[in-house]
Each structure stands twice: as C-alpha cells, then as structure tokens.
PDB file of N, CA and C in Angstrom:
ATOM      1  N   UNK A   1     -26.352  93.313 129.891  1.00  0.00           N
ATOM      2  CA  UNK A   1     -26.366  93.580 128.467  1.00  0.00           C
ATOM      3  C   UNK A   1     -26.121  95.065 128.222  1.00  0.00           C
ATOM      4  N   UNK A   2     -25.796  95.044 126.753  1.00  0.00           N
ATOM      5  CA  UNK A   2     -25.683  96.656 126.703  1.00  0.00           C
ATOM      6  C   UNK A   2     -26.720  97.637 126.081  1.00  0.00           C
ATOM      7  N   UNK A   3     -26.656  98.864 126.137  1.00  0.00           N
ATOM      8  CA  UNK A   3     -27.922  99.732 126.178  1.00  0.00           C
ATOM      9  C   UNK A   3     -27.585 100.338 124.719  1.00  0.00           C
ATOM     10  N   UNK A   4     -28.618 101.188 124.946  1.00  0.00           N
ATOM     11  CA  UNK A   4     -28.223 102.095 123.310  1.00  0.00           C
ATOM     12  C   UNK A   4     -26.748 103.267 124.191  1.00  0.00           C
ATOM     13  N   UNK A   5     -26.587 103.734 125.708  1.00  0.00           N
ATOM     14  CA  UNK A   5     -25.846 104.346 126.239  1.00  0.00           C
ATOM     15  C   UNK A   5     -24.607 104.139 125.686  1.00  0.00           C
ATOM     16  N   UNK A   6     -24.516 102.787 126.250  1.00  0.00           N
ATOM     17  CA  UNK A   6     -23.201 101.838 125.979  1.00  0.00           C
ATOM     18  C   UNK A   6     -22.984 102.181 124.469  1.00  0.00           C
ATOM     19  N   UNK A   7     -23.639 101.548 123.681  1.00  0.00           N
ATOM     20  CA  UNK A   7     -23.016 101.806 122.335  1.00  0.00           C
ATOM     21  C   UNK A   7     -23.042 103.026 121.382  1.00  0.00           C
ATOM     22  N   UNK A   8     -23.027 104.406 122.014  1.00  0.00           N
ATOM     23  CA  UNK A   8     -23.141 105.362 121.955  1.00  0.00           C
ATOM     24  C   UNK A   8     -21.918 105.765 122.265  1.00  0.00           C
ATOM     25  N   UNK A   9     -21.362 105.371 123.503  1.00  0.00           N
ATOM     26  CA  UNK A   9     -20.032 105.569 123.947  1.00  0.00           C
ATOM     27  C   UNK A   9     -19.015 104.809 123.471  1.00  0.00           C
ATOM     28  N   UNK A  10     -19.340 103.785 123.123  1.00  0.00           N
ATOM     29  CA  UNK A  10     -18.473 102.856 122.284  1.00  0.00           C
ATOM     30  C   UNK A  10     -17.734 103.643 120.852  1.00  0.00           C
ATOM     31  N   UNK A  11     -19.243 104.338 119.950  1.00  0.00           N
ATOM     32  CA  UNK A  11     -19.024 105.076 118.941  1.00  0.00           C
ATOM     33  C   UNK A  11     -17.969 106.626 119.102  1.00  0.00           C
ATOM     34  N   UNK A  12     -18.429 106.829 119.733  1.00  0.00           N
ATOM     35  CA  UNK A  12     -17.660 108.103 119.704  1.00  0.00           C
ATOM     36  C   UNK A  12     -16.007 107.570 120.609  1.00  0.00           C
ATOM     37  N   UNK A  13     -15.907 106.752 121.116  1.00  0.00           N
ATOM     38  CA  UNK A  13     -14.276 106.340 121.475  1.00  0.00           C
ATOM     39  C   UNK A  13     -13.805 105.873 119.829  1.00  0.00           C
ATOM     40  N   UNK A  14     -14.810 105.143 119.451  1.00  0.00           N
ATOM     41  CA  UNK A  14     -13.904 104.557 117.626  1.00  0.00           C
ATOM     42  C   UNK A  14     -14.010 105.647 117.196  1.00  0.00           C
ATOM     43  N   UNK A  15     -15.066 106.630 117.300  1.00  0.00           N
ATOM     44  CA  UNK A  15     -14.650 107.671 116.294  1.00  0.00           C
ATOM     45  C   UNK A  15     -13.453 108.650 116.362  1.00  0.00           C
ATOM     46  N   UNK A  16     -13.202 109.309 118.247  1.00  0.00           N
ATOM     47  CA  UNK A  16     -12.187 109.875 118.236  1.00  0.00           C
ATOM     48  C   UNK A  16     -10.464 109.225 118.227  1.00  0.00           C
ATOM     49  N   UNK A  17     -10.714 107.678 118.274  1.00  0.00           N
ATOM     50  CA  UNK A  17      -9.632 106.920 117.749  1.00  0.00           C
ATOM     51  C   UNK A  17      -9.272 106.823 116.210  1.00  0.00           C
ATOM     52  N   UNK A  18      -9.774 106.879 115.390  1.00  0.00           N
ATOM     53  CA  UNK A  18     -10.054 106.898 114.129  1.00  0.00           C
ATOM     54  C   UNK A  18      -9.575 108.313 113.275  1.00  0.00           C
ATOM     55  N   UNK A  19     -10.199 109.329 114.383  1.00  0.00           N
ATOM     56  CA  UNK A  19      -9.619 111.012 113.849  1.00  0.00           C
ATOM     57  C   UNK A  19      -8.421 111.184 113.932  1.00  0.00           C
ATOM     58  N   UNK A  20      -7.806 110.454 115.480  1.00  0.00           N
ATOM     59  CA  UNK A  20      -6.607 110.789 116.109  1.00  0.00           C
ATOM     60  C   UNK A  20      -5.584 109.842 114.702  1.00  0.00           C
ATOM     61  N   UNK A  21      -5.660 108.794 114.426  1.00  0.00           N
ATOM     62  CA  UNK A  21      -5.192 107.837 113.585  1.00  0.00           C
ATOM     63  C   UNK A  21      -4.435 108.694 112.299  1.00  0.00           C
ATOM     64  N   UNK A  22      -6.027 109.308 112.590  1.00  0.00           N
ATOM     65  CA  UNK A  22      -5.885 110.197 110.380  1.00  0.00           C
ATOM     66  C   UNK A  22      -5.091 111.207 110.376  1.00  0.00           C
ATOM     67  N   UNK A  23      -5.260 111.366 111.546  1.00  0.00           N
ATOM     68  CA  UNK A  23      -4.324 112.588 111.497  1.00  0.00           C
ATOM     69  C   UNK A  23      -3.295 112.454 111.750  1.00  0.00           C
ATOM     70  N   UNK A  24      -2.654 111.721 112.376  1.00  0.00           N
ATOM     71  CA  UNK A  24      -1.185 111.008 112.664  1.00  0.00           C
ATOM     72  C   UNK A  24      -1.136 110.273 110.954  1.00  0.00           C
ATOM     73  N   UNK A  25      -1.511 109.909 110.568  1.00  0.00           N
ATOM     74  CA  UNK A  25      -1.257 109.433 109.051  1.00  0.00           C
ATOM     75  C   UNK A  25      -1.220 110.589 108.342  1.00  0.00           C
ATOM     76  N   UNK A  26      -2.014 111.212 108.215  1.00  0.00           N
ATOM     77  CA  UNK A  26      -2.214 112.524 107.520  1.00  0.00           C
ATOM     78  C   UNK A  26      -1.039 113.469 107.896  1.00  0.00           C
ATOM     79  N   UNK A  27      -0.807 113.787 108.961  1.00  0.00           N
ATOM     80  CA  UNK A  27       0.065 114.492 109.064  1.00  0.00           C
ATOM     81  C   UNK A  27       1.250 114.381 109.133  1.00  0.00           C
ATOM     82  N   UNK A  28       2.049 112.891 109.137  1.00  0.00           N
ATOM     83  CA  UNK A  28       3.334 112.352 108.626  1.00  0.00           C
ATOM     84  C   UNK A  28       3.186 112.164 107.402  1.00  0.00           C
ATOM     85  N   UNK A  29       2.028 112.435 106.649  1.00  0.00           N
ATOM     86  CA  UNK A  29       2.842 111.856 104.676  1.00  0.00           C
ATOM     87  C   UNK A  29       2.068 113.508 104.242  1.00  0.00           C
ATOM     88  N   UNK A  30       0.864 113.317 103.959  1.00  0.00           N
ATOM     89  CA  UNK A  30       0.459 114.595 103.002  1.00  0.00           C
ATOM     90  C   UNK A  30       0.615 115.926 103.681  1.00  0.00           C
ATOM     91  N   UNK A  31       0.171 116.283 104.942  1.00  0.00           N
ATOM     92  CA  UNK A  31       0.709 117.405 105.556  1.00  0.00           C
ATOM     93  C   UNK A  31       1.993 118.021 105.982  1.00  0.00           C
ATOM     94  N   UNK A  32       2.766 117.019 105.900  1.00  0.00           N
ATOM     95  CA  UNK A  32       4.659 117.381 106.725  1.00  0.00           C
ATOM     96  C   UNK A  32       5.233 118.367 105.810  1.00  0.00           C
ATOM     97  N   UNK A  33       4.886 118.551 105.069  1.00  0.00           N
ATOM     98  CA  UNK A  33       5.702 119.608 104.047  1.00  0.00           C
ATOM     99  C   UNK A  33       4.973 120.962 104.845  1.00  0.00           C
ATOM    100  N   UNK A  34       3.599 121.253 104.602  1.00  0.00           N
ATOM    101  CA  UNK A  34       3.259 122.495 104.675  1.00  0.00           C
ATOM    102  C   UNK A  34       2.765 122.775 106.191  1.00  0.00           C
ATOM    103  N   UNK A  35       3.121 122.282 107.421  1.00  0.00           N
ATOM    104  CA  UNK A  35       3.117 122.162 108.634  1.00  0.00           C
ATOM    105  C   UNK A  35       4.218 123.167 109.297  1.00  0.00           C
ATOM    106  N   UNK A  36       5.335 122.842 108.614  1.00  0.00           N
ATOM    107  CA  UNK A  36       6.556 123.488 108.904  1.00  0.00           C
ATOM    108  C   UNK A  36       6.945 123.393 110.263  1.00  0.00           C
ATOM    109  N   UNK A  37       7.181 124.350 111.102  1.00  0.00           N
ATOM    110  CA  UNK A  37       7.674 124.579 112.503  1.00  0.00           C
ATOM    111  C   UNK A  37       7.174 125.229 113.334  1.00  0.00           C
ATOM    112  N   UNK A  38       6.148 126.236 112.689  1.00  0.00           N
ATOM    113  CA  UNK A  38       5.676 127.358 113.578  1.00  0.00           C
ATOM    114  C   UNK A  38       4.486 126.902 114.431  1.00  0.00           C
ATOM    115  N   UNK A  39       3.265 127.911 114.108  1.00  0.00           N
ATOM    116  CA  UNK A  39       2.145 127.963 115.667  1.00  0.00           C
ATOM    117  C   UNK A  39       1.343 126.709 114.690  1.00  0.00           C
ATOM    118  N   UNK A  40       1.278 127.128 113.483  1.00  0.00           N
ATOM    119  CA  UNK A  40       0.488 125.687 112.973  1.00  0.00           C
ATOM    120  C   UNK A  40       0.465 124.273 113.025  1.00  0.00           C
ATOM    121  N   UNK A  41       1.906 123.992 113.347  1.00  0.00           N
ATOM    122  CA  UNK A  41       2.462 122.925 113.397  1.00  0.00           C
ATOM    123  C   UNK A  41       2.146 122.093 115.079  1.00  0.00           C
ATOM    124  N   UNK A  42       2.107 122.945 115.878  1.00  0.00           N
ATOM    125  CA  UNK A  42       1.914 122.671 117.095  1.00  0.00           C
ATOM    126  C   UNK A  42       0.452 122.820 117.428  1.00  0.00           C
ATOM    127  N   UNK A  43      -0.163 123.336 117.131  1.00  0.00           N
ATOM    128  CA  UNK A  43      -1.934 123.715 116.723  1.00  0.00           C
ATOM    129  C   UNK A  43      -2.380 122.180 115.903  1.00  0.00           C
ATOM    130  N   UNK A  44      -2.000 121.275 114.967  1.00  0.00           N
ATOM    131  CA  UNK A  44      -1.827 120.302 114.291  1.00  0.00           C
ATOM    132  C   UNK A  44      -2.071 118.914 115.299  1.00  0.00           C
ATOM    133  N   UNK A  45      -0.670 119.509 115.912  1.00  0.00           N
ATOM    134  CA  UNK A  45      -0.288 118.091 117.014  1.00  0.00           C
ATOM    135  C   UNK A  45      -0.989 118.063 118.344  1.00  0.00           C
ATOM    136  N   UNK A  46      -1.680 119.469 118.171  1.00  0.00           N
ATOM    137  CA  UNK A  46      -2.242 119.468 119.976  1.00  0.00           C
ATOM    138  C   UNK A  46      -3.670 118.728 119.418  1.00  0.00           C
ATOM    139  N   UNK A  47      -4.368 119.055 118.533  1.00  0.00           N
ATOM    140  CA  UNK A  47      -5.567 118.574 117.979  1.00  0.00           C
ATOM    141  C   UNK A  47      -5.361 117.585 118.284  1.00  0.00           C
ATOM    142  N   UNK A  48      -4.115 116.481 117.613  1.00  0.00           N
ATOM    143  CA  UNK A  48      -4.542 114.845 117.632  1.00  0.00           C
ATOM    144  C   UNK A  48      -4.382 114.550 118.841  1.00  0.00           C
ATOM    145  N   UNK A  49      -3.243 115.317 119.292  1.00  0.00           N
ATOM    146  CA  UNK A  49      -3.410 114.771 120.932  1.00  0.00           C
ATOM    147  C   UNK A  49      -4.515 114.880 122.166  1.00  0.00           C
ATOM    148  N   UNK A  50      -5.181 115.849 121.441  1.00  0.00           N
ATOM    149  CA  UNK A  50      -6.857 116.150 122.002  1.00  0.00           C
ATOM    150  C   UNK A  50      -7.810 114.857 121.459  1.00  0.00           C
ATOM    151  N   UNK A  51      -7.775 114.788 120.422  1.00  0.00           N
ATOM    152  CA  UNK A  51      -8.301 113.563 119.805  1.00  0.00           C
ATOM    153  C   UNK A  51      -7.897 112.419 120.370  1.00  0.00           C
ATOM    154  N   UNK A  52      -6.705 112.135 121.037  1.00  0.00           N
ATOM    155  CA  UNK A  52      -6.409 110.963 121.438  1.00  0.00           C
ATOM    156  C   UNK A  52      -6.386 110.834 122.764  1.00  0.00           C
ATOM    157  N   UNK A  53      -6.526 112.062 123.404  1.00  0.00           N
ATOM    158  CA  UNK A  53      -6.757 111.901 124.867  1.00  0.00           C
ATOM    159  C   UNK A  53      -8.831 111.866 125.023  1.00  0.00           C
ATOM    160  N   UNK A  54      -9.314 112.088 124.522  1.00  0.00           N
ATOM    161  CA  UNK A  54     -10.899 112.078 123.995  1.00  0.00           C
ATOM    162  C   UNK A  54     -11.135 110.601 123.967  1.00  0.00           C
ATOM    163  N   UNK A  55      -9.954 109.686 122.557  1.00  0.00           N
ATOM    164  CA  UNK A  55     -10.121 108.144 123.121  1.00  0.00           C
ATOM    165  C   UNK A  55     -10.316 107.783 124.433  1.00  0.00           C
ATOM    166  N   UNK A  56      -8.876 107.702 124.557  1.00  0.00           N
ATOM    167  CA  UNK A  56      -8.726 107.355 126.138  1.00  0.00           C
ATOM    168  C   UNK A  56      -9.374 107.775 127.534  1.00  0.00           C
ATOM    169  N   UNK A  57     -10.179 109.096 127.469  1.00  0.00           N
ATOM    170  CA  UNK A  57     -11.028 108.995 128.553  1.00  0.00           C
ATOM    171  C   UNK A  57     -12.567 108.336 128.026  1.00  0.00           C
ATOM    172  N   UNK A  58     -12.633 108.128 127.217  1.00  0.00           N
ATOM    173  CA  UNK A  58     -13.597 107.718 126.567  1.00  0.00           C
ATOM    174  C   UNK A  58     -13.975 106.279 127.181  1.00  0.00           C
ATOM    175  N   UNK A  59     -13.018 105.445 126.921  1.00  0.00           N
ATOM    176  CA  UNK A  59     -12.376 104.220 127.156  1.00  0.00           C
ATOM    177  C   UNK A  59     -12.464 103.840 128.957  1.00  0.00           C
ATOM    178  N   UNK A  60     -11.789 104.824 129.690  1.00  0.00           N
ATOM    179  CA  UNK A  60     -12.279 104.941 130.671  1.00  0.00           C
ATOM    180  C   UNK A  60     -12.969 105.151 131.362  1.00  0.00           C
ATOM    181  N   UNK A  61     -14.133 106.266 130.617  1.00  0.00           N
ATOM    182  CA  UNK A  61     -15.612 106.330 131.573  1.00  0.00           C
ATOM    183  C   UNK A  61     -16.232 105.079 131.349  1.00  0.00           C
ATOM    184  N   UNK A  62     -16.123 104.303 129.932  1.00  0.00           N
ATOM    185  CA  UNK A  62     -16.706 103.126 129.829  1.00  0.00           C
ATOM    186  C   UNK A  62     -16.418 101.668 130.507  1.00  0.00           C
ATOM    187  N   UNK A  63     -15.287 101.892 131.085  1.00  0.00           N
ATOM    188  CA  UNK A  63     -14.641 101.117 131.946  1.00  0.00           C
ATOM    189  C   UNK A  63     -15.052 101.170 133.160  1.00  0.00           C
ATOM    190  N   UNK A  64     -15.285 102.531 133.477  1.00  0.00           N
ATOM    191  CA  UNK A  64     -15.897 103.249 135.031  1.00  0.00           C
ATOM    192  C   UNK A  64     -17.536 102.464 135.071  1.00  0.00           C
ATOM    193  N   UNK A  65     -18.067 102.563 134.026  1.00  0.00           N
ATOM    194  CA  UNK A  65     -19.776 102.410 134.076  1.00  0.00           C
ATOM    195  C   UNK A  65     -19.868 100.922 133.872  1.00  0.00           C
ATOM    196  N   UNK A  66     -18.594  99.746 133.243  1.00  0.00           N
ATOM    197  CA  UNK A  66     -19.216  98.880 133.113  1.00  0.00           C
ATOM    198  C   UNK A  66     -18.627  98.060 134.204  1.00  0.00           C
ATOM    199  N   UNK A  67     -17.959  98.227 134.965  1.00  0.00           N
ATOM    200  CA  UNK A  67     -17.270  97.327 136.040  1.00  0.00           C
ATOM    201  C   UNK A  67     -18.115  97.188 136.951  1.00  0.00           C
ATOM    202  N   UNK A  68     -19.317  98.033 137.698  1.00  0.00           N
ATOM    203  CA  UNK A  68     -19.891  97.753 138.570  1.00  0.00           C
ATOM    204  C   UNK A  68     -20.992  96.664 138.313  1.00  0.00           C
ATOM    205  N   UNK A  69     -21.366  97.526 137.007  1.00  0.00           N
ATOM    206  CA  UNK A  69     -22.506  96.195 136.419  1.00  0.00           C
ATOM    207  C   UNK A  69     -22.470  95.078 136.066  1.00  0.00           C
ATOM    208  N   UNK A  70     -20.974  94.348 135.776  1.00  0.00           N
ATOM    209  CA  UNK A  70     -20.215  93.049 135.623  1.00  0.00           C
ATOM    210  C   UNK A  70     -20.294  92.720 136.774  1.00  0.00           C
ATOM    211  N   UNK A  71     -19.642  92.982 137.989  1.00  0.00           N
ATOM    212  CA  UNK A  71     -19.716  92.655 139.391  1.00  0.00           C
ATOM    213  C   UNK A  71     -20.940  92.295 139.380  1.00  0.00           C
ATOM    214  N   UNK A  72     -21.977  93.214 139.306  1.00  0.00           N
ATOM    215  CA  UNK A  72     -23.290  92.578 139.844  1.00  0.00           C
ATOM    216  C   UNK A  72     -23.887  91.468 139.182  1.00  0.00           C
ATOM    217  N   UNK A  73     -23.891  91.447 137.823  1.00  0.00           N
ATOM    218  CA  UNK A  73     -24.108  90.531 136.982  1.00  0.00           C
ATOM    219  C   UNK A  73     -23.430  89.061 137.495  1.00  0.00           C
ATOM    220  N   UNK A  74     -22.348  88.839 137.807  1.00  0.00           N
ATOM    221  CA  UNK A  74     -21.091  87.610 138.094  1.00  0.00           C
ATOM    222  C   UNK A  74     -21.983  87.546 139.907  1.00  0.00           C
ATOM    223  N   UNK A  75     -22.528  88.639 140.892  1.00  0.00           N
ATOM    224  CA  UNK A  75     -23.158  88.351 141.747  1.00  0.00           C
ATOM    225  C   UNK A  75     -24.715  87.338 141.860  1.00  0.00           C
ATOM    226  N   UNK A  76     -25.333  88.038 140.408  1.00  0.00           N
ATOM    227  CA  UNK A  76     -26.034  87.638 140.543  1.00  0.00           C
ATOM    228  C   UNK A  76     -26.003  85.712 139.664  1.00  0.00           C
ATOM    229  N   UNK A  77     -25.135  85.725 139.113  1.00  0.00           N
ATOM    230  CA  UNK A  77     -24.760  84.226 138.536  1.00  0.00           C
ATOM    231  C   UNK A  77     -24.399  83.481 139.660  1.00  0.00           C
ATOM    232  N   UNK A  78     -23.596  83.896 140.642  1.00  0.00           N
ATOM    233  CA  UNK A  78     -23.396  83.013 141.911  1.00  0.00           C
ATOM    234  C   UNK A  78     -24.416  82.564 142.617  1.00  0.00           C
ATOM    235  N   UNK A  79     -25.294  83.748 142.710  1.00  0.00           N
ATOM    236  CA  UNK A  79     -26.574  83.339 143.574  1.00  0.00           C
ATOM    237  C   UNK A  79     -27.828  82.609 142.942  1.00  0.00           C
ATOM    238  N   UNK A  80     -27.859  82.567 141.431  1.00  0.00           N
ATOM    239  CA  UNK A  80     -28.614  81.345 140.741  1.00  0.00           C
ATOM    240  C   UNK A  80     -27.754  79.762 140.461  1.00  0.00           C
ATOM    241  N   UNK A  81     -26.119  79.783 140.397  1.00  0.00           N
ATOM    242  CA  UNK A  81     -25.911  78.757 140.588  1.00  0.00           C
ATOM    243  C   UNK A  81     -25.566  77.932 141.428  1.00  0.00           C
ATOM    244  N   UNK A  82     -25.369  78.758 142.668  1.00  0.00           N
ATOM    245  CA  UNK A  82     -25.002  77.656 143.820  1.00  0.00           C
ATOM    246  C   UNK A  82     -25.611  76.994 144.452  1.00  0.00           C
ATOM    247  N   UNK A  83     -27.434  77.687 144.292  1.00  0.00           N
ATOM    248  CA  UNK A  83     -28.002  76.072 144.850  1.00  0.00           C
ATOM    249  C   UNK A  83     -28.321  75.410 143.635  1.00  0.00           C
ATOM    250  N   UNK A  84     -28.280  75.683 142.386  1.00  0.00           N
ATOM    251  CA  UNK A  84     -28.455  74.613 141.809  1.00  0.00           C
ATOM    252  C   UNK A  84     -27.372  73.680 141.999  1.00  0.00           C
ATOM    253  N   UNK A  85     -25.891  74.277 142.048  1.00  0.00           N
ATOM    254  CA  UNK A  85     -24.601  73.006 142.442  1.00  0.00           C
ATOM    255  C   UNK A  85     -25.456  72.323 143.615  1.00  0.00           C
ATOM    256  N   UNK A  86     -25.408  72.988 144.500  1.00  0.00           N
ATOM    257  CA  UNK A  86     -26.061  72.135 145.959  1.00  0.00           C
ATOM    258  C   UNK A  86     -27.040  71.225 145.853  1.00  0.00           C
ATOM    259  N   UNK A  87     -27.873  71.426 144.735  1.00  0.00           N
ATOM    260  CA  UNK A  87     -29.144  70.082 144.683  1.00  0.00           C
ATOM    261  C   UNK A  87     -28.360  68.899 144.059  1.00  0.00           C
ATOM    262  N   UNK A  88     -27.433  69.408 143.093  1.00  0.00           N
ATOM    263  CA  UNK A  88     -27.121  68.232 142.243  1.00  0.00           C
ATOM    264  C   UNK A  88     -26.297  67.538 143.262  1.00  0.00           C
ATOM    265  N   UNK A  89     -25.534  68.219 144.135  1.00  0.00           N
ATOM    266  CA  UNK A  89     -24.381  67.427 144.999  1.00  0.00           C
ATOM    267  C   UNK A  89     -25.712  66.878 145.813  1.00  0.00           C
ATOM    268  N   UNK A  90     -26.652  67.180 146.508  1.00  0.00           N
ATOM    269  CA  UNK A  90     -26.848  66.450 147.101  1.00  0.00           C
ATOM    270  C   UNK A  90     -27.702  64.975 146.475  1.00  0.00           C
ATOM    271  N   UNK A  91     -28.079  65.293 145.448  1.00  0.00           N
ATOM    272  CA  UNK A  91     -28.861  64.141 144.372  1.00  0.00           C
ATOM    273  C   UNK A  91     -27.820  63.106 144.037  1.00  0.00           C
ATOM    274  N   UNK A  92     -26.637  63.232 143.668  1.00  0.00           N
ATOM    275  CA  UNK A  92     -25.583  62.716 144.084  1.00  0.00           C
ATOM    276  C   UNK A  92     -24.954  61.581 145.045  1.00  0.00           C
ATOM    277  N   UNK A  93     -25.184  62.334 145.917  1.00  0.00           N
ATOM    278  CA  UNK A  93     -25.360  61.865 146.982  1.00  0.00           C
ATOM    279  C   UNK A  93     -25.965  60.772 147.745  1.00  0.00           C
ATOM    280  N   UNK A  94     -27.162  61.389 147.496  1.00  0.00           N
ATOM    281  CA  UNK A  94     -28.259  60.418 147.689  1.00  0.00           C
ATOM    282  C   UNK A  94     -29.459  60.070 146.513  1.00  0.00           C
ATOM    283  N   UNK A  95     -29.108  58.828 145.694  1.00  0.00           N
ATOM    284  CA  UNK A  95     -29.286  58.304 144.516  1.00  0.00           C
ATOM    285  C   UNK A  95     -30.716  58.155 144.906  1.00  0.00           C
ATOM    286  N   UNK A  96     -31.651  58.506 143.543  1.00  0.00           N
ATOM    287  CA  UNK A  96     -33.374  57.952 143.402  1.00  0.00           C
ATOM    288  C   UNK A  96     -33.187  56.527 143.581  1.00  0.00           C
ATOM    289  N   UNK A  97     -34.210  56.064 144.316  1.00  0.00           N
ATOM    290  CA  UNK A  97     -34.685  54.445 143.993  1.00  0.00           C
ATOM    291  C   UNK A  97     -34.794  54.297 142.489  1.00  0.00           C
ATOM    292  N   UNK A  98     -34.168  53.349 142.249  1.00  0.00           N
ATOM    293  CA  UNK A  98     -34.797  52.850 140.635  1.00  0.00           C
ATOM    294  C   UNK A  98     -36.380  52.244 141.242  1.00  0.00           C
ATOM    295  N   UNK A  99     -36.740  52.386 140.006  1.00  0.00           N
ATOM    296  CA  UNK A  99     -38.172  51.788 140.058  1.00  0.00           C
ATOM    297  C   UNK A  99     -38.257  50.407 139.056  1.00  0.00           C
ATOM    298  N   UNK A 100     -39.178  49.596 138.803  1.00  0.00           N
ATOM    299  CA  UNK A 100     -38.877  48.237 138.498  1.00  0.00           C
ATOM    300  C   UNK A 100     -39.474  48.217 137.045  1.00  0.00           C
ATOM    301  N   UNK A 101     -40.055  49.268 136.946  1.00  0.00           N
ATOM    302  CA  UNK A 101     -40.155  49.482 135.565  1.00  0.00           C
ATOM    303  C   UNK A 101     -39.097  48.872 134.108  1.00  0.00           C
ATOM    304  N   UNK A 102     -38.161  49.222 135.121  1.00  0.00           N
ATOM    305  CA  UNK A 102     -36.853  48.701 133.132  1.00  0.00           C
ATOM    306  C   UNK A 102     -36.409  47.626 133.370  1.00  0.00           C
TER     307      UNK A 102
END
C-alpha cells in the first residue's frame, strides 16, 4: 500500500507536470510576443525544461522505490497462495466421504 511518502511524491511530479504544461501554454499564446529572442527567451524555455525534467525524475525515483516493493508484495502472494492451490488440488483429488445425512 501506499504511504503518506508515496503520495507526497506523487504530488509534487503533478505539480511540476502541471507548471511545465502552463508554461508551454503560457508561453506559446500570452507570452510569445514579449519573449522575443534574447537571454529572456531562453531563461523562459530553460525553466520549463527544468520543470519538465523535475517531472520526469520525479516519475522515476517513484518507479525506483515502488518496483522492489511490488516484487515483494507479488512474493509474498505466491507464498500465501500456493498451498492454498495445493490443498484444494489435493481435496480434489481425494473427495470427502459423503455422510448419510442427505
């Protein structure tokens, strides 16, 4: 399950996805006029691309922290269901006496 960690990290990947977004919106309609060409303009684009590389490792430490704990989790599901498969195959197998009851 997940922690308050987890969704802590969750938040701040939507959030720096969300900045990176606005500003790629923002800065193709209301900003493109007064951006121009110079140091501002590139100061502009390095931001979102900071913002959007912030997603993406974001994305990946959370990827890093939750893969081991899935593994173990899917380990530990194997090892509660396979003897339960094994009782049923063998119950199966070898059927209860009815009793004379019915």
């Amino acid at each position: 399950m997940s922690n308050s960690a987890d969704a802590r990290r969750r938040w701040f990947g939507a959030f720096f996805l969300i900045v990176a977004g606005g500003l790629v919106i923002w800065g193709q309609t209301i900003l493109k006029p007064h951006l121009g060409d110079g140091i501002g303009f590139l100061l502009y684009w390095l931001t979102c691309f900071a913002f959007t590389g912030l997603a993406i490792l974001t994305a990946l430490l959370d990827i890093w922290i939750i893969r081991p704990r899935a593994r173990a989790s899917q380990r530990e599901l194997l090892k509660q269901t396979l003897p339960k498969i094994e009782r049923e195959n063998e119950e199966s197998h070898h059927p209860q006496p009815r009793s004379n009851a019915e």
